[in-house]
C-alpha atoms as a PDB file:
ATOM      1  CA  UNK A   1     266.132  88.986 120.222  1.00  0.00           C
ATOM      2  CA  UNK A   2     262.385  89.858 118.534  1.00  0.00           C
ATOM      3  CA  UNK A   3     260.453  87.749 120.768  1.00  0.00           C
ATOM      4  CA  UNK A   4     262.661  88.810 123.935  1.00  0.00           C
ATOM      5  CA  UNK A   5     260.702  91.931 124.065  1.00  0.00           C
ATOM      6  CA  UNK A   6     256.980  89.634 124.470  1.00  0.00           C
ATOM      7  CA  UNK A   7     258.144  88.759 127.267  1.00  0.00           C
ATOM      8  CA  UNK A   8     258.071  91.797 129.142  1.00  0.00           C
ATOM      9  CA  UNK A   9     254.677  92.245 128.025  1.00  0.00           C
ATOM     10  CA  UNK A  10     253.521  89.893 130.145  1.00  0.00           C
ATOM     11  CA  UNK A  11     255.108  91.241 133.459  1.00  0.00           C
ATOM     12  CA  UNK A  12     253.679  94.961 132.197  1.00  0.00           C
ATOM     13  CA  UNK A  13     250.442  93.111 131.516  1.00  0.00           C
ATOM     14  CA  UNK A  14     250.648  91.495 135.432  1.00  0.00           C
ATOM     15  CA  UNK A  15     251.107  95.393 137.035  1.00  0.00           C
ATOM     16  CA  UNK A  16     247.924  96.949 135.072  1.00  0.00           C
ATOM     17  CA  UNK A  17     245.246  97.524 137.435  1.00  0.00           C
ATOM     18  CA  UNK A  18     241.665  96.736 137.456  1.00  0.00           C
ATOM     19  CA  UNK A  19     241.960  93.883 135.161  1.00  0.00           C
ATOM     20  CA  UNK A  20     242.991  91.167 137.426  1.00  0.00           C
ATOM     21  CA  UNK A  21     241.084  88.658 139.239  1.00  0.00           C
ATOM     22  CA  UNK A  22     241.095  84.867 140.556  1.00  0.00           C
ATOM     23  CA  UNK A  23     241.367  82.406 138.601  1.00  0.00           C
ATOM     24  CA  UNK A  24     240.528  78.376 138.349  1.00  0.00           C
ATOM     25  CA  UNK A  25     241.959  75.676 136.477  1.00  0.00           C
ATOM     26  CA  UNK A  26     238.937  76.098 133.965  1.00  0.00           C
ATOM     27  CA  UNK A  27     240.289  79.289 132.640  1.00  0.00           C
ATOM     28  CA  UNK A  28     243.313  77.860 131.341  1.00  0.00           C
ATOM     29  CA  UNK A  29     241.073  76.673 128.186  1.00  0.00           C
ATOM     30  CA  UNK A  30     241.479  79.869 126.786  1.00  0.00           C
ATOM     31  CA  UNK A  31     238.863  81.115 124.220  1.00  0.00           C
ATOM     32  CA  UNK A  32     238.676  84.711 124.166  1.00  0.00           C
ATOM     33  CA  UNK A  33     240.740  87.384 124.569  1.00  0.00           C
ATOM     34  CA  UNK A  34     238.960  88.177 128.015  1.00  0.00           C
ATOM     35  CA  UNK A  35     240.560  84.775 129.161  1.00  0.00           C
ATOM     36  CA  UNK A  36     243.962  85.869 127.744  1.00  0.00           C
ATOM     37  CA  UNK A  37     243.392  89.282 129.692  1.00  0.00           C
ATOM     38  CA  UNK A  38     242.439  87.428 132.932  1.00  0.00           C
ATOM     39  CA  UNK A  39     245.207  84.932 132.831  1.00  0.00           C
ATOM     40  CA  UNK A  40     247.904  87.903 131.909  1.00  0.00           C
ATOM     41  CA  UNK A  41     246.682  90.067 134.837  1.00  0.00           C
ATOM     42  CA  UNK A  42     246.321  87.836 137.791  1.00  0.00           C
ATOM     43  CA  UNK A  43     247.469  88.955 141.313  1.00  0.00           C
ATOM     44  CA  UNK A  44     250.259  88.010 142.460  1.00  0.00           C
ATOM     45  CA  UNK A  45     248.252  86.643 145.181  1.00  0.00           C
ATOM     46  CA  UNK A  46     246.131  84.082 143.561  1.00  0.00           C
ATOM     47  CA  UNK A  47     247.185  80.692 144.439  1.00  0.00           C
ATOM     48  CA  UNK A  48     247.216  79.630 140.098  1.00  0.00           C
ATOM     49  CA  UNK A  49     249.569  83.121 139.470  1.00  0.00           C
ATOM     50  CA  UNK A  50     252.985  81.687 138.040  1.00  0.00           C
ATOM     51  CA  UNK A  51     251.300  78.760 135.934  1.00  0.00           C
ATOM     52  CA  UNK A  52     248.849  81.566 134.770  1.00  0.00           C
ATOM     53  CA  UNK A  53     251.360  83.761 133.887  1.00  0.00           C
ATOM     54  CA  UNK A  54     253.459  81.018 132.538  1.00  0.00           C
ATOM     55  CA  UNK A  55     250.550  80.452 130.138  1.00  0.00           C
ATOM     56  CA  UNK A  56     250.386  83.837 129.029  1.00  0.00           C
ATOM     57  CA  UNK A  57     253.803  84.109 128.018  1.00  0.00           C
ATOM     58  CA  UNK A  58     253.984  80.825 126.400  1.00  0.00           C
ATOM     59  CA  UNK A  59     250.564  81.926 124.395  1.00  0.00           C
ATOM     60  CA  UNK A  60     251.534  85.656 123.116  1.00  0.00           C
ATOM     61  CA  UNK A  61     255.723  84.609 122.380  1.00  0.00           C
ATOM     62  CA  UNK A  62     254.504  81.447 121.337  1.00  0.00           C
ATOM     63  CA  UNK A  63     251.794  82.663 118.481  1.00  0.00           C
ATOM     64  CA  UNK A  64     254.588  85.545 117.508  1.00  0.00           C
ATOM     65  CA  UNK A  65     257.199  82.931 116.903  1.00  0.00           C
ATOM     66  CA  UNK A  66     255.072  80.354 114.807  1.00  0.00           C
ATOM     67  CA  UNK A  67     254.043  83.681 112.700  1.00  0.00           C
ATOM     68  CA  UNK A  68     257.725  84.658 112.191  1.00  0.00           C
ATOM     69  CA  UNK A  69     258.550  80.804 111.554  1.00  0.00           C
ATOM     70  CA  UNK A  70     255.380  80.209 108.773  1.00  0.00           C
ATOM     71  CA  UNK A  71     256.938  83.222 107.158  1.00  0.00           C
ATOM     72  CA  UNK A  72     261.088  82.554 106.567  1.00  0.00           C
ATOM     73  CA  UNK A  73     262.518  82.407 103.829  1.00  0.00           C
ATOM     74  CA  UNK A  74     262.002  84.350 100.411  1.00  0.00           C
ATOM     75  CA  UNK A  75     258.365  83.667  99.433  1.00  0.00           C
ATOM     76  CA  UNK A  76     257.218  84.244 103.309  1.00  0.00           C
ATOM     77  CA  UNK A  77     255.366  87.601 104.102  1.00  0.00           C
ATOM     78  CA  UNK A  78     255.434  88.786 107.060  1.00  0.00           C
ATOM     79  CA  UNK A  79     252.460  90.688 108.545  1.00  0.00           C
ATOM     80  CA  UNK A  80     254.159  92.454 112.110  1.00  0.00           C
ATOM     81  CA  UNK A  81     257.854  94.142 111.365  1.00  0.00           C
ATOM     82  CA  UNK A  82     259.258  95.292 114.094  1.00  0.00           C
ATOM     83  CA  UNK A  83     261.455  98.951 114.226  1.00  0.00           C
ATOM     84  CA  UNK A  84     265.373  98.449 114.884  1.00  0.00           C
ATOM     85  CA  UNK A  85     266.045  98.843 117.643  1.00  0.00           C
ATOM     86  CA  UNK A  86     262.646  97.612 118.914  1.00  0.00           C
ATOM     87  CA  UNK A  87     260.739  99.026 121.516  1.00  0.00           C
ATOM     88  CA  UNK A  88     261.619  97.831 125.371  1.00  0.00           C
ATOM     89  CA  UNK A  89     259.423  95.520 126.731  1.00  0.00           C
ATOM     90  CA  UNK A  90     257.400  97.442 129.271  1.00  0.00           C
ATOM     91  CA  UNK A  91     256.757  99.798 126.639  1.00  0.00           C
ATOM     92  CA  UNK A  92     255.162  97.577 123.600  1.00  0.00           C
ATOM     93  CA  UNK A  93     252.785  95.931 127.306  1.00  0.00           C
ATOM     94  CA  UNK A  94     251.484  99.322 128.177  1.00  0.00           C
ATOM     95  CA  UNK A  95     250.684  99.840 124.330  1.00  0.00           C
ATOM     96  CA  UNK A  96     249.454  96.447 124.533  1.00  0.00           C
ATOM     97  CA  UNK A  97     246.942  96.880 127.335  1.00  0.00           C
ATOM     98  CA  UNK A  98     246.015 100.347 126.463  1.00  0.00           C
ATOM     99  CA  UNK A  99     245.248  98.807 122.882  1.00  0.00           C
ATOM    100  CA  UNK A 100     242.938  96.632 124.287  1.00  0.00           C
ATOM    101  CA  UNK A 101     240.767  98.895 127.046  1.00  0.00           C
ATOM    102  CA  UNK A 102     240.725 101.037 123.919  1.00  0.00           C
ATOM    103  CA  UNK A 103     239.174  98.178 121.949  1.00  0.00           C
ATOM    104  CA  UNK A 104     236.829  96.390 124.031  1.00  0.00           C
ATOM    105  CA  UNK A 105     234.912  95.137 120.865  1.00  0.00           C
ATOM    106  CA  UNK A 106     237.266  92.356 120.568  1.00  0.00           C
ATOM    107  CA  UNK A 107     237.210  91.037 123.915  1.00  0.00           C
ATOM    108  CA  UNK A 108     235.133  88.096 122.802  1.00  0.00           C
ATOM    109  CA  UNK A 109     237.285  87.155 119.985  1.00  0.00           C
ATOM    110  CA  UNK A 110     240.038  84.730 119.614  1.00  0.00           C
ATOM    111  CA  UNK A 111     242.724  85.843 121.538  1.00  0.00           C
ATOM    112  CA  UNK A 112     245.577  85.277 119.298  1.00  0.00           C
ATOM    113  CA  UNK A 113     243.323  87.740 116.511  1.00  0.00           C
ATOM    114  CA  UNK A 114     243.431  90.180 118.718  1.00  0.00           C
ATOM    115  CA  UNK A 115     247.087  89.888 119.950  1.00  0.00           C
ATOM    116  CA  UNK A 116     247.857  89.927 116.038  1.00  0.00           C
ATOM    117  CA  UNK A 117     244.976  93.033 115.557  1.00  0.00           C
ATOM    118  CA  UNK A 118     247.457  95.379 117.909  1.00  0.00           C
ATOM    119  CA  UNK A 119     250.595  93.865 116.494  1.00  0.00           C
ATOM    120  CA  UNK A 120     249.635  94.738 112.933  1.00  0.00           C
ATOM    121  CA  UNK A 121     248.440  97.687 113.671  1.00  0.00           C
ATOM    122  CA  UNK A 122     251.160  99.098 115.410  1.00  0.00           C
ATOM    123  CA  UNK A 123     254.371  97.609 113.780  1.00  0.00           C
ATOM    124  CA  UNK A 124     252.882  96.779 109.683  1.00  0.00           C
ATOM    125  CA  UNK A 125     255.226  95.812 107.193  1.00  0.00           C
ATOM    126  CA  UNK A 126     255.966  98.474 104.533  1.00  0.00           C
ATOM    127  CA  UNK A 127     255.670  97.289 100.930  1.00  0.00           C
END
């Protein structure tokens, strides 16, 4: 049920305007978080959009899995606690995306710090 919600991320992600644009088989090595942006937000339209957007997905629930995974058990500590009940889907991608046009300094960072910067932020784990 916790990663469900990433999922909807990515289809808010695909519906924010002015961030999308075409894309080529060369922006699947993804580096930044400008390449996670692009890949997120293409059109409908472009010709690479479902195996773009399948990327996406598989990056942001994939990355938020592996962190909840490395952290199980007693002596794990987990960095991104989520409220219950969480927030819906389309909600925690407009935070998402606002986040990030709000934080343009990490645009040329690794993508999954970022991703993890507005996770953390928004849903830390009380001590």
């Amino acid at each position: 049920m916790r990663g469900k919600w990433m999922i909807l991320v990515l289809v808010a992600l695909l519906y924010a305007p002015g961030w999308a644009g075409a894309v080529s088989e060369d922006d699947f090595d993804l580096d930044t978080t400008a390449d996670l942006v692009e890949l997120c937000m293409v059109p409908g339209s472009d010709p690479l959009q479902r195996e773009a957007v399948g990327f996406c997905v598989g990056f942001l629930v994939g990355a938020y899995h592996y962190h909840v995974a490395e952290n199980a058990g007693p002596a794990g500590t987990l960095m991104v606690c989520l409220p219950d009940p969480p927030p819906s889907r389309s909600k925690i991608g407009e935070m998402f995306m606002d986040w990030v046009k709000k934080h343009p300094e990490y645009m040329n960072d690794e993508a999954v710090e970022t991703w993890f910067r507005f996770l953390v932020e928004t849903y830390p784990c009380k001590p």
